[in-house]
Protein backbone atom coordinates (compact mmCIF):
# COMPACT_ATOMS: atom_id res chain seq x y z
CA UNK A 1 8.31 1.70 0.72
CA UNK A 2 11.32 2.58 -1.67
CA UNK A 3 10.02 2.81 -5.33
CA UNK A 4 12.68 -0.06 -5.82
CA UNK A 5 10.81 -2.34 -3.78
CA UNK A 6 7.63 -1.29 -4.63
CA UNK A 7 8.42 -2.10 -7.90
CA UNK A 8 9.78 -5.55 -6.90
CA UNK A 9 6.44 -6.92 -5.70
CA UNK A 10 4.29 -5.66 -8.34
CA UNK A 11 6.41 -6.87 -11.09
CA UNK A 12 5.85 -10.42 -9.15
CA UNK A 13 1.99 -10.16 -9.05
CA UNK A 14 -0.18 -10.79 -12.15
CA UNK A 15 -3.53 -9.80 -13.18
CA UNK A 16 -5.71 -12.26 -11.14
CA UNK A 17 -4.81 -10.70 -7.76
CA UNK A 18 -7.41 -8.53 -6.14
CA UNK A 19 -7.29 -4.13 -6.93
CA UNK A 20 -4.39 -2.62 -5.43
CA UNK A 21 -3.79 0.71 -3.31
CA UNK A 22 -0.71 2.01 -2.55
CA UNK A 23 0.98 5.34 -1.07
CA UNK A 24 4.79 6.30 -2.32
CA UNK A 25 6.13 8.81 -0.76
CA UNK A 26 6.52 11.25 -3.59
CA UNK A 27 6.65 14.77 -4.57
CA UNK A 28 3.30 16.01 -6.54
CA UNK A 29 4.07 15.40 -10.43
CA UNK A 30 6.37 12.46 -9.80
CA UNK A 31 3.77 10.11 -8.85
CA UNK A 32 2.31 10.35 -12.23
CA UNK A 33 5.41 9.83 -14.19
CA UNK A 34 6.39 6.81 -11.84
CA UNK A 35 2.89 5.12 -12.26
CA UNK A 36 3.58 5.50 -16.09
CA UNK A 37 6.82 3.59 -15.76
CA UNK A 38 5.40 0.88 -13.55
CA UNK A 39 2.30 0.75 -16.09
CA UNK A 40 5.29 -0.35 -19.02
CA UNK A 41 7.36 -2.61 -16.41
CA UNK A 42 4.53 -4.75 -14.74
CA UNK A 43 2.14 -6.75 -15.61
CA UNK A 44 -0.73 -5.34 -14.06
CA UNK A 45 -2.69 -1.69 -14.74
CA UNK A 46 -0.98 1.14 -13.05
CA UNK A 47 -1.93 4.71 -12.67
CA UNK A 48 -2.38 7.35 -10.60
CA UNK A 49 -5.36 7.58 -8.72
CA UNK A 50 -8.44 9.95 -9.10
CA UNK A 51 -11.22 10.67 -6.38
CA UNK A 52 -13.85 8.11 -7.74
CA UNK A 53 -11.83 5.26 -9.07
CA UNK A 54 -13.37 1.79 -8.19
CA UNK A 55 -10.63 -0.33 -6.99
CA UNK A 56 -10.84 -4.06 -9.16
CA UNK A 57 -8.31 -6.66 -9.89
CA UNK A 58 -5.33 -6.16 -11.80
CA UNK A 59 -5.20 -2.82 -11.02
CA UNK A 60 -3.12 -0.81 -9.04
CA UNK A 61 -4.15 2.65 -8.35
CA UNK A 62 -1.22 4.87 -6.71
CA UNK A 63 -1.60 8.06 -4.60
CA UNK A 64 -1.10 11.22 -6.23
CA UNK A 65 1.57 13.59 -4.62
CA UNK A 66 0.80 16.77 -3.25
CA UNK A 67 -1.66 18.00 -0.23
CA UNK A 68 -4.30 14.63 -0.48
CA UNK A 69 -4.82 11.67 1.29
CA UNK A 70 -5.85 8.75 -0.76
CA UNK A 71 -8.72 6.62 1.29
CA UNK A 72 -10.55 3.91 0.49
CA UNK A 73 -14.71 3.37 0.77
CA UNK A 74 -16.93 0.77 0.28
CA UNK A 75 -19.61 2.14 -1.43
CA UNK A 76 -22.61 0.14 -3.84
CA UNK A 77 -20.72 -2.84 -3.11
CA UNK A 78 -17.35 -2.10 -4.46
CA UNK A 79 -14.53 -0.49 -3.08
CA UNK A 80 -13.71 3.40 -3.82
CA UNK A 81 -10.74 5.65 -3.91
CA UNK A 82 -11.25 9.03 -2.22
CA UNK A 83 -8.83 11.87 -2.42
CA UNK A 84 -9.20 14.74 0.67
CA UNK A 85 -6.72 17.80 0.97
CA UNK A 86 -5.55 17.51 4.28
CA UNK A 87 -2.81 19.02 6.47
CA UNK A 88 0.11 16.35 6.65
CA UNK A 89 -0.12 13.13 8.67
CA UNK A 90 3.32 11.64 10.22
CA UNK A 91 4.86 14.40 8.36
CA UNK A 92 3.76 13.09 4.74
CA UNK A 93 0.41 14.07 2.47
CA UNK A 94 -0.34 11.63 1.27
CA UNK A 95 0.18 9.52 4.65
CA UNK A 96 0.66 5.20 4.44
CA UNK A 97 -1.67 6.01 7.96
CA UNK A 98 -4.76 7.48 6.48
CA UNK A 99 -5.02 4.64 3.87
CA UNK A 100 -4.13 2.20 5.83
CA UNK A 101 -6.65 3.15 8.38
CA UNK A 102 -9.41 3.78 5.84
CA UNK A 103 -8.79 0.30 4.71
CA UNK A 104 -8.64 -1.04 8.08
CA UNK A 105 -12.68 0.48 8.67
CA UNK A 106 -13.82 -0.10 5.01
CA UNK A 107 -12.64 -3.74 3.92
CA UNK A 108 -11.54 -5.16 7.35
CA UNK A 109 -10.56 -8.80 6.27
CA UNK A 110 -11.37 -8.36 2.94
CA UNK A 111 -8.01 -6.48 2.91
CA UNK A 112 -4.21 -7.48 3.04
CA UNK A 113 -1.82 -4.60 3.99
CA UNK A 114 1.90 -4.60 3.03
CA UNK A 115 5.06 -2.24 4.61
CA UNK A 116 7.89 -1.74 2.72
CA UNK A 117 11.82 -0.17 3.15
CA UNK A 118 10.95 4.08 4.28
CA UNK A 119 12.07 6.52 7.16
CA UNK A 120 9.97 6.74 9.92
CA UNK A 121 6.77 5.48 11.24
CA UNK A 122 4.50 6.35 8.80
CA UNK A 123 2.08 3.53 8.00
CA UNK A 124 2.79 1.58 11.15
CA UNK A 125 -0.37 2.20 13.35
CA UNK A 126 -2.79 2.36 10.31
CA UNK A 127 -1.26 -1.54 9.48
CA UNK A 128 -2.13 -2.71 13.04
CA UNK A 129 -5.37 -1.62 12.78
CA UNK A 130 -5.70 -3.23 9.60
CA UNK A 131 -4.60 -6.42 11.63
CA UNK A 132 -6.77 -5.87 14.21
CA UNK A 133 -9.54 -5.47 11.97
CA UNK A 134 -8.64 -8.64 10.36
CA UNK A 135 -6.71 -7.89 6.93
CA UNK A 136 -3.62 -10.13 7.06
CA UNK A 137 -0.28 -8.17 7.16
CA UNK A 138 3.06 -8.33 5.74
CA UNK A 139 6.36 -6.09 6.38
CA UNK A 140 9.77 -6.35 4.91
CA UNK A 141 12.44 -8.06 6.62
CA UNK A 142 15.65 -6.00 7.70
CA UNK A 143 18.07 -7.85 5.81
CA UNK A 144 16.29 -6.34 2.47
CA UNK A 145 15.57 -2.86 3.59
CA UNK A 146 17.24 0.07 2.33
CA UNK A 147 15.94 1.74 5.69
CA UNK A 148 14.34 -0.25 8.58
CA UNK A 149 12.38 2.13 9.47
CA UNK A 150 8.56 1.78 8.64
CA UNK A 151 8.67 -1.65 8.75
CA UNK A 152 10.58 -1.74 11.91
CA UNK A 153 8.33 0.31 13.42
CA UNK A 154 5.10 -1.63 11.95
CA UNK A 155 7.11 -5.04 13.51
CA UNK A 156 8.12 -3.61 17.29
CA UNK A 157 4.05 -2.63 17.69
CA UNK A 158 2.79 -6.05 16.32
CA UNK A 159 1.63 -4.62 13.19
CA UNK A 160 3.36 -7.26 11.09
CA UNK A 161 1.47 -10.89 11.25
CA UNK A 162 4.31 -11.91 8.00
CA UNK A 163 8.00 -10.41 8.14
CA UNK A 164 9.28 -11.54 4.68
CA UNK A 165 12.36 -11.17 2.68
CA UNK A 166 11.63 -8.36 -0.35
CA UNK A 167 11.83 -11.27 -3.41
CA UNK A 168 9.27 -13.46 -1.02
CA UNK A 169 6.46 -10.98 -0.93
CA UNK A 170 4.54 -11.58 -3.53
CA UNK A 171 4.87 -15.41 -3.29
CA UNK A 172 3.54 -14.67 1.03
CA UNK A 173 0.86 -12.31 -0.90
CA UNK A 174 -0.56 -15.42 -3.16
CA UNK A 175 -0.07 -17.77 -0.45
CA UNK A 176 -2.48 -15.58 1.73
CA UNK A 177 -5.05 -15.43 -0.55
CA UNK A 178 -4.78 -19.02 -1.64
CA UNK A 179 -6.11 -20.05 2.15
């Protein structure tokens, strides 16, 4: 989703929750500078991700722009970023999709996916797998959206098992893993 609202749920999360993927929409060399500014903003680690990284709590690890798709593995026990060039997915590298789908095959209901304010579709399909895998899913409401479009999307297919308002997120992300 918008870097706004991205923003908005991190800064409500604190170091105890689980490690932390997520794909912006960004231009290669601005994904760095905006996981710098969300590093100084939010409570939690933030940087841009690197083929390798082990995904752990109170971290967030953010896709780098450019011509890869960031997925995760489960690999020695622990969950692993991957980066892959790849030819653009839904019209974005990196693509909410890939991760979303990699997530949905590697950490099935160990796994909570999220949808945010964005154009288009992208993520959508990856999140109901996720669902149908297990993870537990949220999507932003339309009253809070910039652009209803990714979550809208996510929502119409049955992607979305929580539609919450943007400042309720991260309260619906600690109430999930408080069950």
């Amino acid at each position: 989703g918008g870097t706004e609202a991205t923003f908005d749920v991190l800064q409500g999360l604190h170091k105890d929750v689980p490690g932390i993927v997520v794909v912006q929409h960004m231009p290669a060399g601005f994904t760095e500078l905006y996981a710098s500014r969300l590093n100084e903003r939010c409570e939690l680690e933030v940087r841009e991700a690197k083929s390798g990284d082990i995904v752990r709590p109170g971290l967030v690890l953010l896709a780098p722009g450019g011509d890869q798709h960031m997925e995760l593995i489960r690999q020695d026990n622990m969950y692993k970023i991957v980066l892959k060039k790849a030819p653009k997915v839904n019209g974005h590298c990196p693509s909410v999709d890939v991760l979303f789908s990699s997530v949905a095959k590697h950490a099935k209901e160990n796994a909570m996916g999220v949808i945010l304010t964005g154009m288009g579709g992208d993520g959508a399909k990856g999140l109901l797998e996720m669902r149908k895998n297990g993870s537990h899913t949220i999507g932003q409401d339309e009253t809070t959206c910039i652009v209803y479009g990714m979550p809208k999307v996510a929502y119409e297919i049955g992607a979305v098992e929580y539609q919450e308002k943007l400042p309720d997120i991260a309260k619906r992300i600690y109430n999930v893993l408080n069950k």
